[in-house]
Protein backbone atom coordinates (compact mmCIF):
# COMPACT_ATOMS: atom_id res chain seq x y z
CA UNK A 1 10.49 95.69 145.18
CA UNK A 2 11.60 98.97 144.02
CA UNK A 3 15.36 99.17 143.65
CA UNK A 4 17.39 102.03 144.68
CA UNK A 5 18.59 102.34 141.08
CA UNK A 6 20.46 105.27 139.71
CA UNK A 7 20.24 107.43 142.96
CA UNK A 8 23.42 108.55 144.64
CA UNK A 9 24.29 106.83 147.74
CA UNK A 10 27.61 106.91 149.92
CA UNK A 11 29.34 103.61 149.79
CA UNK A 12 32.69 101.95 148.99
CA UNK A 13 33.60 100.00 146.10
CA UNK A 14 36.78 98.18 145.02
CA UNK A 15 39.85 100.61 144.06
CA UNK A 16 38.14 103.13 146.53
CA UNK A 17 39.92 102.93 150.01
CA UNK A 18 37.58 106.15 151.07
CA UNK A 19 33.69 106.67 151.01
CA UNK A 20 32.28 107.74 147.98
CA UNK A 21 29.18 109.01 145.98
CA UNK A 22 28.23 105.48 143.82
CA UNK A 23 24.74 103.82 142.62
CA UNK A 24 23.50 100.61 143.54
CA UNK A 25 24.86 98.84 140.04
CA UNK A 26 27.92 100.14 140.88
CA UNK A 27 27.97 98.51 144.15
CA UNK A 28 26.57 95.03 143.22
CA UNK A 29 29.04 94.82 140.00
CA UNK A 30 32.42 95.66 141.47
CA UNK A 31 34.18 93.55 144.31
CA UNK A 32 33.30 95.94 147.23
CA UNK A 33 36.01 96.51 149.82
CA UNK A 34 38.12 93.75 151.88
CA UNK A 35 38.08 94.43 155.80
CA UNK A 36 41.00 92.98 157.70
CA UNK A 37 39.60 93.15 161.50
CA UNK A 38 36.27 93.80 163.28
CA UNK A 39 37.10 97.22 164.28
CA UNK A 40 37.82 98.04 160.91
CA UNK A 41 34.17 96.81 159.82
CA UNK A 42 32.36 98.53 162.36
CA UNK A 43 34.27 101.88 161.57
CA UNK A 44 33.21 101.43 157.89
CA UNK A 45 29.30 101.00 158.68
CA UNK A 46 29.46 103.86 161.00
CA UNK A 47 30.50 106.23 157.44
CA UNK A 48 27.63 104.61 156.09
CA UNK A 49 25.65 105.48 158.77
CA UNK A 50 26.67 108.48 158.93
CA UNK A 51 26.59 109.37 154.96
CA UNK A 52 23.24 107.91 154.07
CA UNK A 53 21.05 109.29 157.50
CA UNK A 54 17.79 108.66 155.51
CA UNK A 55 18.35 104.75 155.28
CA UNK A 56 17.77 102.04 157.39
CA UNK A 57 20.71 99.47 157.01
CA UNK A 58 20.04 95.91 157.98
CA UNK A 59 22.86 93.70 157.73
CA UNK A 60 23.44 90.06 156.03
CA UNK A 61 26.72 87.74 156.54
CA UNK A 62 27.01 84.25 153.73
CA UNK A 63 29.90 82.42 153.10
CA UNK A 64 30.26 83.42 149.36
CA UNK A 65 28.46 85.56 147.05
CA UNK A 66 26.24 84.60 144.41
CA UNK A 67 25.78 86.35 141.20
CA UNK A 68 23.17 87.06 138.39
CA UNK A 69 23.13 86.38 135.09
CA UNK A 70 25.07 89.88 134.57
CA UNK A 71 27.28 89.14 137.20
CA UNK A 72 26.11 91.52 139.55
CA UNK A 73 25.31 90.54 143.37
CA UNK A 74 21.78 88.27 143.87
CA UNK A 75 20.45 87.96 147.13
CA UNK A 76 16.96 86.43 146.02
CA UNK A 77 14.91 84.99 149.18
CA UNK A 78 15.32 81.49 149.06
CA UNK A 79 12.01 80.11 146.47
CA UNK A 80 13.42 82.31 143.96
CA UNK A 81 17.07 81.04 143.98
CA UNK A 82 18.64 79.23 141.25
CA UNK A 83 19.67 75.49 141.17
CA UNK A 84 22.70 74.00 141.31
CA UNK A 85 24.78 76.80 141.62
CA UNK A 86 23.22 78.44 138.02
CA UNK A 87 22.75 82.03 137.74
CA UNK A 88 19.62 81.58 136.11
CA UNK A 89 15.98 81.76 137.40
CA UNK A 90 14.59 78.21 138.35
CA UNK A 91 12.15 76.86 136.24
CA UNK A 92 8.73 76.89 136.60
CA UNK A 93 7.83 74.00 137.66
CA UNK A 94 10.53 73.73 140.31
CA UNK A 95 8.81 77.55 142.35
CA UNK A 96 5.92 75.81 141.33
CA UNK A 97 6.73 72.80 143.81
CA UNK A 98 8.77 75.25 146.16
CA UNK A 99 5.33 76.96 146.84
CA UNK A 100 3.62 73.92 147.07
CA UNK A 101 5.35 72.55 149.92
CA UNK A 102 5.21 75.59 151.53
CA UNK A 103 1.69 75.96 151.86
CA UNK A 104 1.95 72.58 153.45
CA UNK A 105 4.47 74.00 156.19
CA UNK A 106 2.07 76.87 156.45
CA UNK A 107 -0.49 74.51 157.76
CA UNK A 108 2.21 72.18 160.01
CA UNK A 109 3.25 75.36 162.18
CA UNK A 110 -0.30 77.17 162.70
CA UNK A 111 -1.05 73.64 164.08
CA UNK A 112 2.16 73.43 165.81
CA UNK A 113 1.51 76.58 167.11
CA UNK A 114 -1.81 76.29 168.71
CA UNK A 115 -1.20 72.79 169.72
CA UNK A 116 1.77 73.68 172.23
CA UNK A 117 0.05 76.70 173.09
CA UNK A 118 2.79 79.18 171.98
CA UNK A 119 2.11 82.57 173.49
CA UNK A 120 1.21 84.61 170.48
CA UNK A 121 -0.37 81.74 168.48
CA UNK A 122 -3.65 83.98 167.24
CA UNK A 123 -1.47 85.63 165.24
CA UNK A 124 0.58 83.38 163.56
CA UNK A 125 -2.16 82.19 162.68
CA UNK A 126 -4.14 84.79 161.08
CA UNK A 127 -0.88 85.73 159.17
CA UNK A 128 0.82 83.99 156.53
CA UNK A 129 3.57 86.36 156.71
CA UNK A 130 4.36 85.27 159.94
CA UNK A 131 4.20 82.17 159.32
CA UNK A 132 6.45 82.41 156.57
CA UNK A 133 9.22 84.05 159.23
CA UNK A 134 8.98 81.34 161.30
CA UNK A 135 9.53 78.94 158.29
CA UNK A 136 12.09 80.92 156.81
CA UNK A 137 14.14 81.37 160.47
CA UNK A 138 14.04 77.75 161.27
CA UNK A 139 15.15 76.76 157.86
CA UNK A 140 11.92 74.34 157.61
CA UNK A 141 11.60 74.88 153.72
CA UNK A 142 11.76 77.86 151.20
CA UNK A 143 9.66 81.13 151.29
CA UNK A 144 10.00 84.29 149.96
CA UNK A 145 11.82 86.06 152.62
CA UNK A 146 15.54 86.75 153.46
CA UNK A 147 17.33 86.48 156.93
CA UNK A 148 19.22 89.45 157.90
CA UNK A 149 20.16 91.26 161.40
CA UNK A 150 20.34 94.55 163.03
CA UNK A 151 23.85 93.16 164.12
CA UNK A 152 26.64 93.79 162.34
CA UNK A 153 28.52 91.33 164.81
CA UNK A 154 25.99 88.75 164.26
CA UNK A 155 26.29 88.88 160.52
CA UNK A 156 29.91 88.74 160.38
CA UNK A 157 29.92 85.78 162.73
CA UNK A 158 27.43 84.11 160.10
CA UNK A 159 29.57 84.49 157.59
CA UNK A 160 32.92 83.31 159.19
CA UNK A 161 31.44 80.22 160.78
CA UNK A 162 31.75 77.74 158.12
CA UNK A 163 35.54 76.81 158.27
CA UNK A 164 35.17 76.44 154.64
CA UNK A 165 33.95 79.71 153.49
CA UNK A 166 36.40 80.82 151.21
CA UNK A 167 35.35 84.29 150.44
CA UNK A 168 33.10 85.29 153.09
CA UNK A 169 31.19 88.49 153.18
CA UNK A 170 28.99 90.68 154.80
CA UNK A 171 25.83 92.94 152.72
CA UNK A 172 24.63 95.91 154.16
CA UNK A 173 21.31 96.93 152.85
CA UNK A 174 19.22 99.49 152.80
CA UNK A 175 15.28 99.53 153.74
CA UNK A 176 12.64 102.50 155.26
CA UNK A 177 12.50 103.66 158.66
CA UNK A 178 11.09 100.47 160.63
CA UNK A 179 8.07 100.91 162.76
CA UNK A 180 6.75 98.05 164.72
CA UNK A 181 6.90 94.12 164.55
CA UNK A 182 5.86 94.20 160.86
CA UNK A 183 7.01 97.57 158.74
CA UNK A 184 4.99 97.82 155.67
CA UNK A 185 6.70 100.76 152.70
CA UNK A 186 4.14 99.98 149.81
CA UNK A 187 5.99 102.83 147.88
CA UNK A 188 9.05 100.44 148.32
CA UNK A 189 7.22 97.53 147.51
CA UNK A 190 9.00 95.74 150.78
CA UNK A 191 7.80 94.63 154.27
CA UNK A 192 10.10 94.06 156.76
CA UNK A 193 9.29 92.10 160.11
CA UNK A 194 10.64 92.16 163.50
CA UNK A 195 11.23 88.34 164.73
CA UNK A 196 11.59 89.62 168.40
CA UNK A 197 8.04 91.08 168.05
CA UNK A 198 6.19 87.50 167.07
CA UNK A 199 8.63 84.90 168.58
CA UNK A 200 7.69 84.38 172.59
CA UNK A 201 10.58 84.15 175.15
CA UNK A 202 11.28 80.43 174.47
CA UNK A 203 11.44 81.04 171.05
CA UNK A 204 15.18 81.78 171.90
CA UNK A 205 16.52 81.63 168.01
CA UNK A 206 15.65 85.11 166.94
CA UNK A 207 16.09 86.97 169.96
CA UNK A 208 20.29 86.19 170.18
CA UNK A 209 20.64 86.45 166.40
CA UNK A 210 18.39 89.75 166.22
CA UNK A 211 16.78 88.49 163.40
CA UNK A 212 14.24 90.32 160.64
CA UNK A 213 12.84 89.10 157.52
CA UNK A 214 12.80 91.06 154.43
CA UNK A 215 9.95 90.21 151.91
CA UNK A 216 8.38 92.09 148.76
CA UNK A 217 4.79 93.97 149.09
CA UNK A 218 2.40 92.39 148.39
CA UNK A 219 3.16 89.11 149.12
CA UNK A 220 3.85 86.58 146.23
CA UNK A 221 1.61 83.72 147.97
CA UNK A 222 1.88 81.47 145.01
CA UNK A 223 3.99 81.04 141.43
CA UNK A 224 0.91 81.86 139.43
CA UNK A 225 1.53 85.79 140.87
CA UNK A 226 5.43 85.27 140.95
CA UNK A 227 4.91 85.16 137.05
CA UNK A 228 4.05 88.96 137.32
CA UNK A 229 7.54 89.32 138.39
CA UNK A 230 10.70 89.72 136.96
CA UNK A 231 13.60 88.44 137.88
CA UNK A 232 15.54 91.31 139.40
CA UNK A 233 12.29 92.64 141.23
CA UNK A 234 12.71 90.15 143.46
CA UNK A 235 16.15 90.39 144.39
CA UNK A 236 17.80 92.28 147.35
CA UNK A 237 20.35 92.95 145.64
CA UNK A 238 18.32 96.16 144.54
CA UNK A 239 18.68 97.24 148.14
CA UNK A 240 22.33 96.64 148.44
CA UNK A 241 23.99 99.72 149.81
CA UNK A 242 27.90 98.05 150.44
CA UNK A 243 29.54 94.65 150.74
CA UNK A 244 32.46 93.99 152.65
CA UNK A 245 34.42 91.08 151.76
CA UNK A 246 35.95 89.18 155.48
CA UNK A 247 39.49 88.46 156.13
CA UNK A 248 39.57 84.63 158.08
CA UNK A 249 41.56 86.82 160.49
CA UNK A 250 38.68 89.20 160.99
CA UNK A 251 38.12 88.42 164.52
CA UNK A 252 41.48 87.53 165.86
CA UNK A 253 42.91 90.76 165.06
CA UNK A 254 41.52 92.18 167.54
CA UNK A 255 40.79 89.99 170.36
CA UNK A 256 39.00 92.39 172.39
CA UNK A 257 35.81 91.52 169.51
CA UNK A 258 35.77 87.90 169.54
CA UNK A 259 32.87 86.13 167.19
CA UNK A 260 30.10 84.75 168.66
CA UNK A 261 30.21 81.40 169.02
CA UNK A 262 28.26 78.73 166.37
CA UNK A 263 26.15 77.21 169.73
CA UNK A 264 25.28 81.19 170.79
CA UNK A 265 24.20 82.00 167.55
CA UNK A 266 21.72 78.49 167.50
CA UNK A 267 20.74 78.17 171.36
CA UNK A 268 18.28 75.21 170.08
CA UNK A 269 18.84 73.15 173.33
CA UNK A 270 16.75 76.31 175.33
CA UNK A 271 14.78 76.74 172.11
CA UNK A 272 11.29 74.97 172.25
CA UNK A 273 10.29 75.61 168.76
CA UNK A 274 13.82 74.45 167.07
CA UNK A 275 12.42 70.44 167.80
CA UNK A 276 9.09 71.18 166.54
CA UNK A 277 10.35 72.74 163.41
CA UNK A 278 12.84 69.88 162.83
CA UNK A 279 9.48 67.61 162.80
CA UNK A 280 7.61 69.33 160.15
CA UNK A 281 10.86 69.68 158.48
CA UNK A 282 11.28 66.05 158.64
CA UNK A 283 7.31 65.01 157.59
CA UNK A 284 7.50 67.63 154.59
């Protein structure tokens, strides 16, 4: 994907309490700013907002950061992560496998699809992509996409609701204009797709945690074309506009903002895909 690089962009960094003109390698190698209440967080995106007009910010909550080999922020799509908690790329062999088994899930949902007669099954299955989202959402195996939310709420409840996330933190990132279910920027090298837009009503997952997908353009299908790849040109972190590091407190200090609650943000008990995806899970 193409990075935004050396360009100017309006963000905060560590040791600067007020907005200011920064580049992306700034951003992902300093700390990034600590937020001590909801209110706070939401008054912080707004600058962004507000100071950038010409992005599209998509948001992304985890319980801890992970870094590259430089020590700047990674936020690779899950086949391209590394190991055990290394900074470097996997091994062949192991995105080799990663790929393997997904093409396997690729197969287990089209069926799964057209066998429960999911509204919208035609095109899931004419489109990997899709199918890949659907993977990715319900956590079935790897692919090379990466959750995030128009919901700044939702992504800060994401990253608070593992009671032992220790440094918990929200990414804001920055993509093109979105137009559709599935966004397309081949001068960005990034497609973005709109879970609401594929996922029918009893799909319930997406549609409470406002969910997208960000991939790279085209699609990597397999590690053979990964190989054209390096490292960092698959990595979000090239799209990383701000990061905002969570006080534990962030939602009682205001209680008029409460989180949303771990069963709201998973509603699998009205979800009718969440079972079916457990199965393939299970038989992969």
């Amino acid at each position: 994907m193409q990075s935004i690089g050396n360009r100017r962009i309006h963000s905060f960094i560590d040791g600067h309490p007020n907005i200011t003109k920064v580049t992306n390698y700034q951003v992902r190698s300093k700390r990034g700013l600590s937020i001590g209440s909801f209110p706070a967080l939401v008054e912080r995106v707004a600058e962004l907002w507000f100071y950038n007009p010409e992005q599209m910010l998509l948001f992304r909550g985890q319980d801890k950061e992970y870094f590259s080999v430089r020590d700047n922020t990674s936020i690779k799509p899950s086949i391209f992560r590394p190991e055990n908690g290394s900074k470097k790329s996997p091994p062949g062999p192991v995105v080799d496998n990663r790929y393997r088994k997904l093409k396997r899930a690729e197969k287990k949902v089209v069926d799964a699809y057209q066998g429960n007669h999911f509204l919208g099954y035609t095109r899931i299955t004419r489109s990997r992509l899709l199918q890949w989202a659907i993977i990715q959402h319900y956590e079935v195996c790897d692919t090379p996409l990466l959750d995030v939310t128009h919901s700044l709420r939702v992504a800060a409840s994401f990253a608070l609701s593992k009671d032992t996330a220790t440094d918990p933190v929200v990414y804001v990132l920055a993509v093109p204009s979105l137009a559709g279910t599935i966004t397309v920027c081949p001068d960005h090298e990034i497609q973005i797709v709109r879970l609401a837009g594929i996922c029918p009503p009893n799909v319930a997952r997406p549609h409470f945690q406002e969910g997208y997908l960000l991939g790279g353009y085209p699609d990597l299908t397999s590690y053979e074309e990964k190989q054209n790849y390096k490292p960092y040109e698959v990595d979000f972190g090239a799209r990383l506009i701000a990061k905002f590091h969570l006080s534990r407190q962030l939602f009682s200090a205001d209680t008029n903002y409460p989180p949303i609650p771990y069963a709201a943000l998973y509603p699998d008990g009205r979800d009718e895909l969440f079972p079916i995806a457990q199965q393939i899970k299970a038989e992969l």
